[in-house]
N, C-alpha and C. Protein backbone atom coordinates (compact mmCIF):
# COMPACT_ATOMS: atom_id res chain seq x y z
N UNK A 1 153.63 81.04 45.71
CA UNK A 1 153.92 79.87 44.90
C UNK A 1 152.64 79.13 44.51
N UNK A 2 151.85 78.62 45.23
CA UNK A 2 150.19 78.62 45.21
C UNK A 2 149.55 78.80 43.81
N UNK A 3 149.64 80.36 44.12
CA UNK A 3 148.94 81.11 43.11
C UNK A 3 149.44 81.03 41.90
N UNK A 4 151.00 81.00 41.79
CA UNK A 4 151.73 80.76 40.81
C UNK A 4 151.23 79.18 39.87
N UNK A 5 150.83 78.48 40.69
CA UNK A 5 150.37 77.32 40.36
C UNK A 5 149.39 77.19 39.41
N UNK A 6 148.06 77.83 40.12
CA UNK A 6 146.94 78.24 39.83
C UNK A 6 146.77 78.79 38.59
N UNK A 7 147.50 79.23 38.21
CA UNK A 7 148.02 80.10 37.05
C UNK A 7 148.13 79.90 35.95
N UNK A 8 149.33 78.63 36.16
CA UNK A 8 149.69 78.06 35.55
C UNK A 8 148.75 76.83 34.63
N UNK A 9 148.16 75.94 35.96
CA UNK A 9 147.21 75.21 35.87
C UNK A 9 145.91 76.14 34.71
N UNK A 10 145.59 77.05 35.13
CA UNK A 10 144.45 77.81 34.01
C UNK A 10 145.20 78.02 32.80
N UNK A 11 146.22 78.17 32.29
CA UNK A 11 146.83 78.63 31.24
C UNK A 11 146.88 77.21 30.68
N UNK A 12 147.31 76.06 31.30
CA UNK A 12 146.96 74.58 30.80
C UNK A 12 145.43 73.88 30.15
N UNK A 13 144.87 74.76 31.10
CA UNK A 13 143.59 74.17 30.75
C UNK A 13 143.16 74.87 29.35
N UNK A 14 143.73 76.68 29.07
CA UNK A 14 143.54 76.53 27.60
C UNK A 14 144.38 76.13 26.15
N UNK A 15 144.73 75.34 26.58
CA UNK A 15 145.45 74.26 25.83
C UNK A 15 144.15 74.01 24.64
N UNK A 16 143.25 73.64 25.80
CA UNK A 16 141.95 72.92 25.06
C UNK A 16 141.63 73.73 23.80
N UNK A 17 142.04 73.87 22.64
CA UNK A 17 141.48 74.60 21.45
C UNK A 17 140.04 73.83 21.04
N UNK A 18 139.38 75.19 20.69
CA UNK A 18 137.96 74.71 20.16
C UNK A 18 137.56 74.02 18.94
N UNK A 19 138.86 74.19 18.14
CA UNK A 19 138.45 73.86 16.82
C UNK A 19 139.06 72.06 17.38
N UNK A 20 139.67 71.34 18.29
CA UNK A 20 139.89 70.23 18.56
C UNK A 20 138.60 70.18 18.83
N UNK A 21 137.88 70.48 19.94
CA UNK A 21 136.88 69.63 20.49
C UNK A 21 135.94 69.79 19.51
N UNK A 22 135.47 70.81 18.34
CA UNK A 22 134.47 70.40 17.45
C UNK A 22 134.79 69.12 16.40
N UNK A 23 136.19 69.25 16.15
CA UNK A 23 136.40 68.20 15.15
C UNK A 23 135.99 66.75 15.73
N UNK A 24 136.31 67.00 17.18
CA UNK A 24 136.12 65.53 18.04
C UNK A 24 134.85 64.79 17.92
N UNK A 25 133.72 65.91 17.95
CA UNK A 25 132.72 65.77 18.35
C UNK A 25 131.97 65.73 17.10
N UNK A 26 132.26 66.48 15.96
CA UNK A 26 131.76 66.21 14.92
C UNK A 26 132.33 64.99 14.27
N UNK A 27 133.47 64.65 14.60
CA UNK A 27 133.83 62.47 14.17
C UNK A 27 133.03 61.72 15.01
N UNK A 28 132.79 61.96 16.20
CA UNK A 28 131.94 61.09 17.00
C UNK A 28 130.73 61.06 16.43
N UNK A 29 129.89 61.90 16.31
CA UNK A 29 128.83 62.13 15.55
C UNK A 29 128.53 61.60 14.23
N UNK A 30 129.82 61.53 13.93
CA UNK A 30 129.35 60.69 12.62
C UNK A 30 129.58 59.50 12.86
N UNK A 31 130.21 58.57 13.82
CA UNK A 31 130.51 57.22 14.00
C UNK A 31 129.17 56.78 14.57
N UNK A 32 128.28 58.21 15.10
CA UNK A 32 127.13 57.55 15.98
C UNK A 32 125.84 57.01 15.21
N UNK A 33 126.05 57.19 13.73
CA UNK A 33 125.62 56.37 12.64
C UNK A 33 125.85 55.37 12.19
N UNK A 34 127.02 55.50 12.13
CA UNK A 34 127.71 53.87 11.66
C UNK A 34 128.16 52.69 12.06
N UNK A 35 128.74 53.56 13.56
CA UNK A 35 129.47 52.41 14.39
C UNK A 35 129.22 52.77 15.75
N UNK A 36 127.80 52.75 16.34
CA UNK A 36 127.68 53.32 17.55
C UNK A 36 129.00 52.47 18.72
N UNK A 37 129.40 51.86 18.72
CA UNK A 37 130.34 51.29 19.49
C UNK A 37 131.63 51.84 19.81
N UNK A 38 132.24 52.10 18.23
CA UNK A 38 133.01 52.99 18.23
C UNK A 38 133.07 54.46 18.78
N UNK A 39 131.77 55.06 18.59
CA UNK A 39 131.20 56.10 18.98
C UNK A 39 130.97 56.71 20.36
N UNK A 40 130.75 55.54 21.19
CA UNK A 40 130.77 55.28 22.53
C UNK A 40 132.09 55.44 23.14
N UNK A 41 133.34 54.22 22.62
CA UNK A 41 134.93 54.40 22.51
C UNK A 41 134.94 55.44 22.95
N UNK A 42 135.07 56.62 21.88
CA UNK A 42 135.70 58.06 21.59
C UNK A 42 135.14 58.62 22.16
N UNK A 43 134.02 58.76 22.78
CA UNK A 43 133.50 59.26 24.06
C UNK A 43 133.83 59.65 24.87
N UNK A 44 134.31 58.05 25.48
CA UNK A 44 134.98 58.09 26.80
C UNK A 44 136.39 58.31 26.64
N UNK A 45 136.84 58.30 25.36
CA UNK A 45 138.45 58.79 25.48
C UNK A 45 138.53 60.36 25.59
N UNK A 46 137.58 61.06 24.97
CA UNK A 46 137.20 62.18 25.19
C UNK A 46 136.90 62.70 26.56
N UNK A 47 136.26 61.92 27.10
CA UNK A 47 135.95 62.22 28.69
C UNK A 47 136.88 62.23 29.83
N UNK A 48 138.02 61.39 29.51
CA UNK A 48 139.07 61.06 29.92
C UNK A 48 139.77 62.27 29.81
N UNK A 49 140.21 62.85 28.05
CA UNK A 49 141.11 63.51 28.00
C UNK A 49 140.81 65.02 28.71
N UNK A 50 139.35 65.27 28.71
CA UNK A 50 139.21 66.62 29.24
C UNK A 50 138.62 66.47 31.26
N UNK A 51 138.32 65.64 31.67
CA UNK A 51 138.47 65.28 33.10
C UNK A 51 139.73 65.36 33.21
N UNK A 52 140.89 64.91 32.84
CA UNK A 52 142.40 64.84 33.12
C UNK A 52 142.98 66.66 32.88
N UNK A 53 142.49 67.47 32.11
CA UNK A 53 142.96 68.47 31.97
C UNK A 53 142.12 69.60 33.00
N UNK A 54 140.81 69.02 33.33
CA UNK A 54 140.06 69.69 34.39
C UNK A 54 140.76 70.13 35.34
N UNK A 55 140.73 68.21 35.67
CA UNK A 55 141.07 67.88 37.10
C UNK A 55 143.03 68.57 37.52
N UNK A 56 143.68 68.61 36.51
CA UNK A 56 145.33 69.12 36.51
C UNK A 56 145.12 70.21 37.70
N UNK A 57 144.16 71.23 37.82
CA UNK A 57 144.40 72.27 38.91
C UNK A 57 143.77 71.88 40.11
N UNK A 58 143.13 70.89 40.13
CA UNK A 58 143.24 70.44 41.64
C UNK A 58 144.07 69.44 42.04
N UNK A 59 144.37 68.29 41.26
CA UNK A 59 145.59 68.11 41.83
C UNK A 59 147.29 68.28 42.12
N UNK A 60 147.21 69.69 41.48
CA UNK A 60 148.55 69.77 41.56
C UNK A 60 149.62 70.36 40.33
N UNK A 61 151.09 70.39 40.32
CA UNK A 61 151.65 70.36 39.64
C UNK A 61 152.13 69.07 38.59
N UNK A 62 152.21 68.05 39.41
CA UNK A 62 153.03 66.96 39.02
C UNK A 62 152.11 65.84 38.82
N UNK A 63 151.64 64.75 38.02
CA UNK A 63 151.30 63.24 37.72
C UNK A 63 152.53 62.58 37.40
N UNK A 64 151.91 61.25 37.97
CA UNK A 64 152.67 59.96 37.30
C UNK A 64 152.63 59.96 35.53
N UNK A 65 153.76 59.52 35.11
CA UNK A 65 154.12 59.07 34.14
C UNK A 65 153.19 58.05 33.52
N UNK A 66 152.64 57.38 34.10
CA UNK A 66 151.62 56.14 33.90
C UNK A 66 150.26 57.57 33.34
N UNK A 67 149.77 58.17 34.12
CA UNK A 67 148.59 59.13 33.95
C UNK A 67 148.72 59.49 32.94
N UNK A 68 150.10 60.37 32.97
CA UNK A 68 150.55 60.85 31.46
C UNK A 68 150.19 60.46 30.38
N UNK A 69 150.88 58.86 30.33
CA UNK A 69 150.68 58.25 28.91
C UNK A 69 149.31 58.00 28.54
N UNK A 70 148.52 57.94 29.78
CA UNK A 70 147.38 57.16 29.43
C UNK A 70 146.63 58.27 28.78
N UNK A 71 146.60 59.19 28.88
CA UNK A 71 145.93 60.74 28.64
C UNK A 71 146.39 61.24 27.01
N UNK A 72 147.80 60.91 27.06
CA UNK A 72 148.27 60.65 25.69
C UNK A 72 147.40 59.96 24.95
N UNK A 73 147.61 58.53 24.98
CA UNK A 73 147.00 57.37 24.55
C UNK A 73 144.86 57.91 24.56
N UNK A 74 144.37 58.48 25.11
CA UNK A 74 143.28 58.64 25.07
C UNK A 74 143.12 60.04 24.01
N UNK A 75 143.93 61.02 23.68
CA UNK A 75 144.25 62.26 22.91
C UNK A 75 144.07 61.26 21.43
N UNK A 76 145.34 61.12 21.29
CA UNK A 76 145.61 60.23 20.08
C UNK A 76 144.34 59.07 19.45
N UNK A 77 143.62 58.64 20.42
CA UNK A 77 142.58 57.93 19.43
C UNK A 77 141.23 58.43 19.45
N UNK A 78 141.05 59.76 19.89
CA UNK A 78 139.95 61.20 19.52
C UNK A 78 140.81 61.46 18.23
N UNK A 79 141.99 61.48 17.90
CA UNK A 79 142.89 61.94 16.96
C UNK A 79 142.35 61.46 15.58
N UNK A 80 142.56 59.89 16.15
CA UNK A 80 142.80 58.77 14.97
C UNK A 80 141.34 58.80 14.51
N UNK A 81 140.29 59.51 15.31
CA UNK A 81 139.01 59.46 13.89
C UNK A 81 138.79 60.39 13.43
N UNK A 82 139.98 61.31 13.23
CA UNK A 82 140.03 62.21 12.33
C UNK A 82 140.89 61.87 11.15
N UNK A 83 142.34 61.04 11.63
CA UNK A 83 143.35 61.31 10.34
C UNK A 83 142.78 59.76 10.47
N UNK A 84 141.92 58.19 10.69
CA UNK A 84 141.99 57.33 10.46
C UNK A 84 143.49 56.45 10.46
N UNK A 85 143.11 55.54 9.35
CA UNK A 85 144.42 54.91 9.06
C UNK A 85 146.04 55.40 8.67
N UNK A 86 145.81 57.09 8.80
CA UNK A 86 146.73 58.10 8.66
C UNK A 86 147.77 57.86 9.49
N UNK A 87 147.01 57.74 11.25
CA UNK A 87 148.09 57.88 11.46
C UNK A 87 148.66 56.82 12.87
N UNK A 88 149.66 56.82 13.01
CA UNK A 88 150.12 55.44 13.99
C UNK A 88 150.82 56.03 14.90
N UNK A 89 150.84 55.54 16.29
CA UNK A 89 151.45 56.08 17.28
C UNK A 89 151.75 54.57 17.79
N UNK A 90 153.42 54.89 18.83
CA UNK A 90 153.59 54.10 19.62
C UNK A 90 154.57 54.53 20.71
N UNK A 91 155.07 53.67 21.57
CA UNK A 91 155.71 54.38 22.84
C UNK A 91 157.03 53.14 23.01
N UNK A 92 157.92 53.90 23.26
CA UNK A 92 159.46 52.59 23.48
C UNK A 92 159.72 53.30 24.93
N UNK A 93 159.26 52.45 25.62
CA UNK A 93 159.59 52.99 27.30
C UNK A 93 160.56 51.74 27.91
N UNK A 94 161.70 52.38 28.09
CA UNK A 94 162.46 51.29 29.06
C UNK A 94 161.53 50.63 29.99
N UNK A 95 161.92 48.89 29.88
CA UNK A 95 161.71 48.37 30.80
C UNK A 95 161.73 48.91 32.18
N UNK A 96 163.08 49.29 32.47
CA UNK A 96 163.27 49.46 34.01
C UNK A 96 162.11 50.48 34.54
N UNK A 97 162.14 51.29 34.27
CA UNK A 97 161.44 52.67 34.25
C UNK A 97 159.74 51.92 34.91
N UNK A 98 159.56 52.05 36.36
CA UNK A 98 158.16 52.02 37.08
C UNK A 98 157.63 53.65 36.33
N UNK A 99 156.19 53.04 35.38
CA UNK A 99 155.64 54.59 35.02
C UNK A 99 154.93 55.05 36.17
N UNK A 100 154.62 54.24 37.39
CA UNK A 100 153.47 54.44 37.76
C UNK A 100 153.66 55.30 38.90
N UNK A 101 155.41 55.17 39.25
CA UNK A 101 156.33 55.64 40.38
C UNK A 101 157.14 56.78 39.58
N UNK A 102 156.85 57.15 38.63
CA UNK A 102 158.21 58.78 38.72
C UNK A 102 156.64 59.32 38.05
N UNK A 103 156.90 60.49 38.91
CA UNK A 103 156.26 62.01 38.50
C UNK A 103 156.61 62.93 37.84
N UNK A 104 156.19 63.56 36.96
CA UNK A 104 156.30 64.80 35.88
C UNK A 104 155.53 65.66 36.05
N UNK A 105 156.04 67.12 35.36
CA UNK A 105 154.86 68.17 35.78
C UNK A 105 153.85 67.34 34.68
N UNK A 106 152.57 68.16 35.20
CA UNK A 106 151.27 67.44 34.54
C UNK A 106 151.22 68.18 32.91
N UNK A 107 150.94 67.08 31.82
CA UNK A 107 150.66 67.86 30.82
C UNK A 107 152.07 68.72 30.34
N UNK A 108 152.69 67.59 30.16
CA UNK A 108 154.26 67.80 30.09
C UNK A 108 154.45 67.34 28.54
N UNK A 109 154.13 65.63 28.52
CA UNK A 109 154.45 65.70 27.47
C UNK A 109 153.41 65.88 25.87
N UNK A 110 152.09 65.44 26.50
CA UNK A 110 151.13 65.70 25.73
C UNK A 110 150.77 67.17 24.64
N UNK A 111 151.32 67.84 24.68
CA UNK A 111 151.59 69.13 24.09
C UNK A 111 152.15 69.05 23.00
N UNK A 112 153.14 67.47 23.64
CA UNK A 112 154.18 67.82 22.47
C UNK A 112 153.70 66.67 21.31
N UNK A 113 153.14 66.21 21.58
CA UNK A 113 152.41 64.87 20.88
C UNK A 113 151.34 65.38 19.77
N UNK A 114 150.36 66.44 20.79
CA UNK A 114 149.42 67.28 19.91
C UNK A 114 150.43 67.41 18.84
N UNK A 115 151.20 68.82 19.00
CA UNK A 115 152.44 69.39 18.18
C UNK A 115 152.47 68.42 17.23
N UNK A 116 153.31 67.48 17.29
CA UNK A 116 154.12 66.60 16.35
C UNK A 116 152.50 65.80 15.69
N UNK A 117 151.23 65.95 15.96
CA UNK A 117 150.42 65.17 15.11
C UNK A 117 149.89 66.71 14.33
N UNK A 118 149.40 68.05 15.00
CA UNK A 118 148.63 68.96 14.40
C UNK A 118 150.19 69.59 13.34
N UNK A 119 151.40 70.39 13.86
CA UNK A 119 151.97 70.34 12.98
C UNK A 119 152.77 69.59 12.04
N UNK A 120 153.31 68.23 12.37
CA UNK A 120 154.14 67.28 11.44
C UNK A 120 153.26 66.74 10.59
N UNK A 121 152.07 66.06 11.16
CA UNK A 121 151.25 65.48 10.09
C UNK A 121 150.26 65.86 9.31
N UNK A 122 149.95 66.74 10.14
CA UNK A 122 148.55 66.96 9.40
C UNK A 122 148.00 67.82 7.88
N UNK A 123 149.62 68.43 7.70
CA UNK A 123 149.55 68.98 6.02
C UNK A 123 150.82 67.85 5.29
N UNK A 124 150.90 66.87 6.12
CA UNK A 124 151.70 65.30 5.32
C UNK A 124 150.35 64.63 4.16
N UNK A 125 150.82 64.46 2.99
CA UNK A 125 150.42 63.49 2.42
C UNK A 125 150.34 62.37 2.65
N UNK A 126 149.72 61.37 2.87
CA UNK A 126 149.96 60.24 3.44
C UNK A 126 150.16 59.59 4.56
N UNK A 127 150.18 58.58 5.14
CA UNK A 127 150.40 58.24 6.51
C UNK A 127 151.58 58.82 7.04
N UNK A 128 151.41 59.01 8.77
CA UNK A 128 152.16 59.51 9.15
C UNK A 128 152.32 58.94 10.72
N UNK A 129 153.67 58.64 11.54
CA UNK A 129 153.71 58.30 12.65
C UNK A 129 154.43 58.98 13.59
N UNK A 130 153.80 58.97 14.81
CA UNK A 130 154.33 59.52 15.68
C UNK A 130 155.05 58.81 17.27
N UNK A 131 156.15 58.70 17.40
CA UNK A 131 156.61 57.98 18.38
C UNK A 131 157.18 58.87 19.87
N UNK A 132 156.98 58.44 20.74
CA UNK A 132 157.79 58.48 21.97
C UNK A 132 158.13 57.45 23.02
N UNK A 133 159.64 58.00 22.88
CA UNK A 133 160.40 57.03 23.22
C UNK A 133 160.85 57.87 24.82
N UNK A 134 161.26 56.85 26.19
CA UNK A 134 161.61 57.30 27.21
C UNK A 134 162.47 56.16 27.68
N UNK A 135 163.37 56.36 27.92
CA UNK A 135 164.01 56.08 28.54
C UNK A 135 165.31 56.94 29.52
N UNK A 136 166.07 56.31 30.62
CA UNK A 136 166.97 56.33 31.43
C UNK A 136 168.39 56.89 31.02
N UNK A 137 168.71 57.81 31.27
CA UNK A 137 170.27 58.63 31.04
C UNK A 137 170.96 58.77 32.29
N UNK A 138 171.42 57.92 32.60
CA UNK A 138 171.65 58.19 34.17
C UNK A 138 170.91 58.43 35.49
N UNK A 139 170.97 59.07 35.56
CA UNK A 139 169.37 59.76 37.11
C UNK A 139 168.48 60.31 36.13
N UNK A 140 168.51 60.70 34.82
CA UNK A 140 167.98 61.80 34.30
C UNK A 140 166.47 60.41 33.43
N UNK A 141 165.69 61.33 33.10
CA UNK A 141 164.64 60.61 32.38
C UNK A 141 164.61 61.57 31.30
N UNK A 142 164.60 60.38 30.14
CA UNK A 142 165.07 61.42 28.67
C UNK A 142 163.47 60.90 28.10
N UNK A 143 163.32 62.09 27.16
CA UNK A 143 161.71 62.15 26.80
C UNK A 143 162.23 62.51 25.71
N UNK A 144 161.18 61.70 24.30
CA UNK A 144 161.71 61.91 22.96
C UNK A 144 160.39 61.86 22.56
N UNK A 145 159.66 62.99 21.83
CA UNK A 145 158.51 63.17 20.81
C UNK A 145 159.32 63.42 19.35
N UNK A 146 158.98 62.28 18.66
CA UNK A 146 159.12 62.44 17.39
C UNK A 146 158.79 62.13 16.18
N UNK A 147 158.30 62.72 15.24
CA UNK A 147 157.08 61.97 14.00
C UNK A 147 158.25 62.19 12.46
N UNK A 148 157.29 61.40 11.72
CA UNK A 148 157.78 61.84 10.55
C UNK A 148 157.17 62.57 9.70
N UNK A 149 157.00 63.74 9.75
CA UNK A 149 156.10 64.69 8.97
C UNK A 149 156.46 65.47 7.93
N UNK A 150 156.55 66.85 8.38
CA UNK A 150 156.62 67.81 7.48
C UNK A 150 157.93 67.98 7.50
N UNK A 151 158.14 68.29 8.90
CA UNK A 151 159.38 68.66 9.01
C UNK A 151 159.53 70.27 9.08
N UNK A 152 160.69 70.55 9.29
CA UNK A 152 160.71 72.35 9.60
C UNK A 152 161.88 72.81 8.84
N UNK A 153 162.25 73.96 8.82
CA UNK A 153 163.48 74.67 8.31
C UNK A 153 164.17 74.90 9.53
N UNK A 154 165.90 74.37 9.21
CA UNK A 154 167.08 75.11 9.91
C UNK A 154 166.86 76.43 10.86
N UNK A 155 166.24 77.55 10.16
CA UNK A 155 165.93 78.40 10.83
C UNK A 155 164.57 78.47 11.81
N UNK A 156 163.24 77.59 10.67
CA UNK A 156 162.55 77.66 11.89
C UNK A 156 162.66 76.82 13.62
N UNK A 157 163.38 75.78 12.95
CA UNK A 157 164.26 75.53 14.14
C UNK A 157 164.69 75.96 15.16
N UNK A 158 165.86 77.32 14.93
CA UNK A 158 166.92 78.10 15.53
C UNK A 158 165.58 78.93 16.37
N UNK A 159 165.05 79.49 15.36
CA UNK A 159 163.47 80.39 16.04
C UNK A 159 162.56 79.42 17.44
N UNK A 160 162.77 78.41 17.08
CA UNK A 160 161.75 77.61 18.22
C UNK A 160 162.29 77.73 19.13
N UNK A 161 163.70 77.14 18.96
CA UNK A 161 164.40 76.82 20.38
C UNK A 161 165.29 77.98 21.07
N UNK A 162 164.96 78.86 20.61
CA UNK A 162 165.52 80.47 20.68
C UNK A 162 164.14 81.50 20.94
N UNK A 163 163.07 80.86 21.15
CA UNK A 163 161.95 81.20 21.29
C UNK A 163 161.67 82.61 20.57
N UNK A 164 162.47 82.54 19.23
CA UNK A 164 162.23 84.38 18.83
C UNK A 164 161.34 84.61 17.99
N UNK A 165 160.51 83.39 17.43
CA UNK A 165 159.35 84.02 16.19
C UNK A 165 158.02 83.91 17.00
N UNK A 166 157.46 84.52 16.39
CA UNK A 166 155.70 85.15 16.69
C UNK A 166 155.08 83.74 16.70
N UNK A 167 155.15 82.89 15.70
CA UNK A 167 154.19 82.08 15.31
C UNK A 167 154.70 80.62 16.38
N UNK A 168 155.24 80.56 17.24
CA UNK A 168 155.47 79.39 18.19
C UNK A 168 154.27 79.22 18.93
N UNK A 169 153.43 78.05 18.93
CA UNK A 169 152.86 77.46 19.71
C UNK A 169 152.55 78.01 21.07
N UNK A 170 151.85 78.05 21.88
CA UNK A 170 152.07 78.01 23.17
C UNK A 170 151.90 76.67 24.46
N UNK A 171 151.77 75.46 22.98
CA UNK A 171 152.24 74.57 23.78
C UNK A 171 153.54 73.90 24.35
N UNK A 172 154.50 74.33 22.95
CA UNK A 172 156.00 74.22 22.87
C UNK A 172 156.66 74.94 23.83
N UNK A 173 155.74 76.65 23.98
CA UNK A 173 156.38 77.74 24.76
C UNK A 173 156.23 77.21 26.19
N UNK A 174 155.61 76.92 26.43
CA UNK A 174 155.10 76.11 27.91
C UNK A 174 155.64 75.48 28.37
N UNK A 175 156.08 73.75 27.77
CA UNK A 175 156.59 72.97 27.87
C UNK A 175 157.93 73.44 28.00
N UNK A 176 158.52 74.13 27.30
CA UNK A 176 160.22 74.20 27.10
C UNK A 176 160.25 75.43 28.69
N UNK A 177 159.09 75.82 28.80
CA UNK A 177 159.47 76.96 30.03
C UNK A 177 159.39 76.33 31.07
N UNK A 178 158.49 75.47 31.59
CA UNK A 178 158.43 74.74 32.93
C UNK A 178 159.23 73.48 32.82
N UNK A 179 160.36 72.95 31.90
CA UNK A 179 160.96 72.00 32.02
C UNK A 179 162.27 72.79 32.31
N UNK A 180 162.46 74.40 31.96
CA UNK A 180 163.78 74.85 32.40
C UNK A 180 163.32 75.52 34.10
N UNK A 181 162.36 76.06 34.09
CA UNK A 181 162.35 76.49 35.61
C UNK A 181 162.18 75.02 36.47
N UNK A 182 161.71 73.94 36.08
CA UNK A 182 162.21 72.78 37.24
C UNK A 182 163.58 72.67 37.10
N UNK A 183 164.55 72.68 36.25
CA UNK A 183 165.73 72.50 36.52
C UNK A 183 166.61 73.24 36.77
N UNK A 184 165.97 74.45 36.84
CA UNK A 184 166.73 75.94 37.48
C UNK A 184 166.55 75.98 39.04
N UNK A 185 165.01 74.92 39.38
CA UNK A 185 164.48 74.97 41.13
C UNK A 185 164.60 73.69 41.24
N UNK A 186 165.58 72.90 41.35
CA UNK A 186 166.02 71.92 41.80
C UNK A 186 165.28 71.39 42.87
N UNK A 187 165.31 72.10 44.31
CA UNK A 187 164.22 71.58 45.00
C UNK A 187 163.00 71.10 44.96
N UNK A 188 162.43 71.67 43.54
CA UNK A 188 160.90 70.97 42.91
C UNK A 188 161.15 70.17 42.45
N UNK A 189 162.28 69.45 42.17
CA UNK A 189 162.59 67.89 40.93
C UNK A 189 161.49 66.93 41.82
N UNK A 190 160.74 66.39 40.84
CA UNK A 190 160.07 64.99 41.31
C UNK A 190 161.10 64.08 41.77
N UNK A 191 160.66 63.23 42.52
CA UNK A 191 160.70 61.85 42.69
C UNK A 191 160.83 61.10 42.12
N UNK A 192 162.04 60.06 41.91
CA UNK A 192 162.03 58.66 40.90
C UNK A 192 161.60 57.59 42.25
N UNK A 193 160.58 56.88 41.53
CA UNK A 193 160.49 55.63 42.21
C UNK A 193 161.15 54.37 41.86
């Protein structure tokens, strides 16, 4: 199980696509002309976002919800000096909901955030937003990534969630696989605090 981990954890870590971190680094680079301040910012959100994806195989399977977002929230504004005033993000998290007390596998939902900004927006004309919303369904914690973008076809649809076409992500493939094997191994369910 360990190893299985381990595994897993390395297959997360190449998440990291190269053509992200050049774009990152080539917006930073140019802010480090204009707006060294800003420049500095995106830095450290950068530093953040790839220490957090480092660090995922040593600590584990699971982070807080709080980590999560914040890792989100640090993705998204490396993002925003690429699409600028393009694009807007925000989060509707039930009150009740302690983020800092329920655990998720790590790099759960961030995948899907990439997703919904690299495919919904980024061949959108015009501004574009991306929301997630969480809240409480009973015992259950409901997780909603959703933008207004491009949008997909009926079928490419049926293909995603039927996992049968070639061209699916392997961040989608990931996500939708370790959210059904935790609920197939019940005994691994996190903790609500």
């Amino acid at each position: 199980m360990l190893k299985a981990i381990e595994y897993e954890m390395a297959f997360l870590q190449t998440q990291i696509k190269p053509h992200f971190l050049y774009n990152a680094l080539s917006n930073i680079i140019s802010f480090c002309y204009t707006d060294g301040e800003r420049a500095a910012y995106l830095l450290t959100m950068l530093s953040s976002f790839l220490r957090y994806i480092f660090e995922t195989s040593r600590d584990g399977q699971f982070s807080s919800l709080q980590k999560e977002l914040e890792i989100i929230e640090a993705y998204v504004e490396v993002e925003k000096a690429r699409f600028g005033e393009r694009l807007t993000f925000a989060y509707d998290i039930d009150p009740s909901i302690a983020v800092e007390n329920v655990l998720i596998p790590s790099l759960l939902i961030q995948p899907l955030v990439e997703n919904a900004i690299r495919h919904g927006l980024f061949n959108k004309d015009g501004p574009g937003h991306v929301q997630v919303t969480i809240s409480l369904q009973g015992q259950l914690l409901s997780i909603q990534v959703s933008d207004d973008g491009i949008g997909m076809s009926t079928e490419q649809y049926a293909q995603l969630m039927g996992g049968t076409t070639s061209n699916v992500g392997i961040g989608f493939t990931n996500v939708r696989r370790r959210v059904h094997d935790l609920t197939q191994g019940r005994s691994q369910q996190p903790q609500r605090g």
